[in-house]
Structures are given as structure tokens and as C-alpha cells.
C-alpha atoms as a PDB file:
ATOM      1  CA  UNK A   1       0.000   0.000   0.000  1.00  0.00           C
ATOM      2  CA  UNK A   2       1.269   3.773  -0.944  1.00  0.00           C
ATOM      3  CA  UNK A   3      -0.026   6.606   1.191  1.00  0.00           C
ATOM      4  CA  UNK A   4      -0.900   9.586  -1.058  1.00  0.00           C
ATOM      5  CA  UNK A   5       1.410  12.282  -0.378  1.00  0.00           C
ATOM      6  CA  UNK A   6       0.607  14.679   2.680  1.00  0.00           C
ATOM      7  CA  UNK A   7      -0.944  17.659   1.619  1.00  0.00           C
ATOM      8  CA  UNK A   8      -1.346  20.995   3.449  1.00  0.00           C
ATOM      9  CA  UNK A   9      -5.162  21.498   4.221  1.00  0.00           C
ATOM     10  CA  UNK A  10      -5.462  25.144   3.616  1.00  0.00           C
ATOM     11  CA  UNK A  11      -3.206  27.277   1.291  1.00  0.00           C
ATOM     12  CA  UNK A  12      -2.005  30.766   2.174  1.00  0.00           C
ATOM     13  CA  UNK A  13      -1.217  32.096  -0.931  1.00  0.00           C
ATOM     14  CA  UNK A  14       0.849  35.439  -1.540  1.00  0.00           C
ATOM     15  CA  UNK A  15      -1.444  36.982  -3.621  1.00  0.00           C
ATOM     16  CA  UNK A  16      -4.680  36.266  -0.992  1.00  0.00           C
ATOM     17  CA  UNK A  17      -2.117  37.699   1.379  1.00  0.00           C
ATOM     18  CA  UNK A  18      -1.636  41.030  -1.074  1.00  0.00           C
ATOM     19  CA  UNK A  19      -5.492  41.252  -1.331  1.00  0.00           C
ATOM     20  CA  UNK A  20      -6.051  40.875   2.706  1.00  0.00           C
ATOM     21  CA  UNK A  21      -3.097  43.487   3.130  1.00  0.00           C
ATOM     22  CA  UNK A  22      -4.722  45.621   0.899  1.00  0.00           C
ATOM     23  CA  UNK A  23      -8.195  45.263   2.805  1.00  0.00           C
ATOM     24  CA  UNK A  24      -6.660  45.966   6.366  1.00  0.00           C
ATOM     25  CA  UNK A  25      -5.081  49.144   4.647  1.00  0.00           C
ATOM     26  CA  UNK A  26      -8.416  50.566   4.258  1.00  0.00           C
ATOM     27  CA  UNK A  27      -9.240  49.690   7.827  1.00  0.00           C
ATOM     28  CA  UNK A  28      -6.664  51.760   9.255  1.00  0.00           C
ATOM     29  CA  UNK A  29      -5.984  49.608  11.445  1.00  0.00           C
ATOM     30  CA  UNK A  30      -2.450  47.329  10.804  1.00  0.00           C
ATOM     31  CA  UNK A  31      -3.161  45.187  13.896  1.00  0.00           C
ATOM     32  CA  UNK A  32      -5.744  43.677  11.804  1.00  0.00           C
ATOM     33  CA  UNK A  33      -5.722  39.268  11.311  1.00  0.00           C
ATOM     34  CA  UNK A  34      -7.809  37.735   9.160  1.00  0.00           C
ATOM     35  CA  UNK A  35      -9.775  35.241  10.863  1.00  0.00           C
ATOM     36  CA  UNK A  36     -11.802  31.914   9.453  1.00  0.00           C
ATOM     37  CA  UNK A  37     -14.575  30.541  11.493  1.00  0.00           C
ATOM     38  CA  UNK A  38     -16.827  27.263  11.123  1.00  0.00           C
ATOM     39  CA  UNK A  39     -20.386  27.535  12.117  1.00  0.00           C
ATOM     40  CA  UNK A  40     -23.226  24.868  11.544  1.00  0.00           C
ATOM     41  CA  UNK A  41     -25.668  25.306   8.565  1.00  0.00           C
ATOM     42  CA  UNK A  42     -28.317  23.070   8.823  1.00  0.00           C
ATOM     43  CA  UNK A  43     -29.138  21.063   6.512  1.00  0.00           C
ATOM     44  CA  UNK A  44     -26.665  22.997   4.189  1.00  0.00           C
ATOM     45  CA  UNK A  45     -23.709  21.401   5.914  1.00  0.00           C
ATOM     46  CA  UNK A  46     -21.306  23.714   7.691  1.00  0.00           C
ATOM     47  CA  UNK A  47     -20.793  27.603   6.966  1.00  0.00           C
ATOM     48  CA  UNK A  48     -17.648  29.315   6.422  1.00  0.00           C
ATOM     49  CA  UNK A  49     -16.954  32.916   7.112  1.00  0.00           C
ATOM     50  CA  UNK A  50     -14.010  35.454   7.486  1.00  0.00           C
ATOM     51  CA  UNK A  51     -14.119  38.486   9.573  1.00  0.00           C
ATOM     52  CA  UNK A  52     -10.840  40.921  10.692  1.00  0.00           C
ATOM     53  CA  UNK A  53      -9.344  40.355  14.338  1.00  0.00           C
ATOM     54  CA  UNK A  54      -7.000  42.043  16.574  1.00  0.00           C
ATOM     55  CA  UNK A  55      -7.014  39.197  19.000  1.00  0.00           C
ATOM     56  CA  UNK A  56      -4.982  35.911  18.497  1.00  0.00           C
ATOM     57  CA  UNK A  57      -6.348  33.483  21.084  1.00  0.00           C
ATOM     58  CA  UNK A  58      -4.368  30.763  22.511  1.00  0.00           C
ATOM     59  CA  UNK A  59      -5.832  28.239  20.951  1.00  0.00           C
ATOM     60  CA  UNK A  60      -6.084  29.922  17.282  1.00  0.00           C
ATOM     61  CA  UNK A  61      -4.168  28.161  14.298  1.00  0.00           C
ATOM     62  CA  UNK A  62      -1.732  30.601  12.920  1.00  0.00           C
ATOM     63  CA  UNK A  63      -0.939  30.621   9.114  1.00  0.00           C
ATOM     64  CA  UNK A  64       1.809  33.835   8.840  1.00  0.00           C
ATOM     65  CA  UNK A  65       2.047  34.774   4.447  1.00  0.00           C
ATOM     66  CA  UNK A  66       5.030  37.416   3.541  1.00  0.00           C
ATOM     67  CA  UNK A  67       3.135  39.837   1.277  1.00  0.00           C
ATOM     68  CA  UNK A  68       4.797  40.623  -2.139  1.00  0.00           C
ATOM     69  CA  UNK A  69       6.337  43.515  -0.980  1.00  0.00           C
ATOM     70  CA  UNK A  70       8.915  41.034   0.764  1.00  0.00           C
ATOM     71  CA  UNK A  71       8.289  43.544   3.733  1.00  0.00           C
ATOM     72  CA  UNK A  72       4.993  43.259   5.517  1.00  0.00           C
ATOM     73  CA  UNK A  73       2.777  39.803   6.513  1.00  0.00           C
ATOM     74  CA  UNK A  74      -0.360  38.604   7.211  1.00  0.00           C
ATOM     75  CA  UNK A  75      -2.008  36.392   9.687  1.00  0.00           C
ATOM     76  CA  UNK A  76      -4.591  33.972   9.041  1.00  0.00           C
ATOM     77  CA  UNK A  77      -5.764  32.980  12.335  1.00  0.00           C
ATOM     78  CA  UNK A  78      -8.435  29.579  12.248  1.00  0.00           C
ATOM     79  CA  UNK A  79     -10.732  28.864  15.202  1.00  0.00           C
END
């Protein structure tokens, strides 16, 4: 038996990291993460959303993407 190889579940790409940059510069506000949440749907299945976050809790998955500048990054916290 071969195992498939392992495979990252979520991708952090640069350029979703330029575009999420480029949001939190309209914010004003650099201390700004970009969090993903899970919440139940129904009979939908599960719902995914994104929302901006100073906070990094303790128990937050942290996904850190260098922006293209090659001087700034972005967090992508998950729940």
C-alpha cells in the first residue's frame, strides 16, 4: 500500500495575502488578522466565514504569508 502524499489542508497564498493586506489598509488599522470561522448550517452542511481580528487566542491556528512587498505579513488565524 502507498499513502498519497501529505498535503497541506489550507493554502495561504501570496497573492490572498496582497489582497487581505490591501483590505486591512483601508481599515486603518495594521493590527488587523484575518480570521476563518466554522459555524453549523443546517441542513446545508457547515458555513464558512471570514471576519478581521485584533485578538490571536491561545488556541487559534496561525498561518503567517510574507506579502509581495517582501516587507509586511499577514495572519490567518483559524478557530
Amino acid at each position: 500500500i502507498i499513502a498519497p502524499p501529505a498535503s497541506p489542508g489550507i493554502i495561504f497564498s501570496r497573492s490572498a495575502a496582497d489582497k487581505v493586506a490591501s483590505l486591512i489598509q483601508e481599515e486603518d488599522n495594521p493590527a488587523l488578522n484575518l480570521r476563518v470561522y466554522v459555524t453549523g448550517g443546517g441542513c446545508s452542511g457547515f458555513q464558512y466565514g471570514f471576519t478581521f481580528d485584533e485578538t490571536i487566542n491561545e488556541d487559534d491556528t496561525v498561518i503567517i504569508q510574507e506579502c509581495g512587498d517582501n516587507q509586511s505579513f499577514v495572519k490567518l488565524l483559524i478557530d
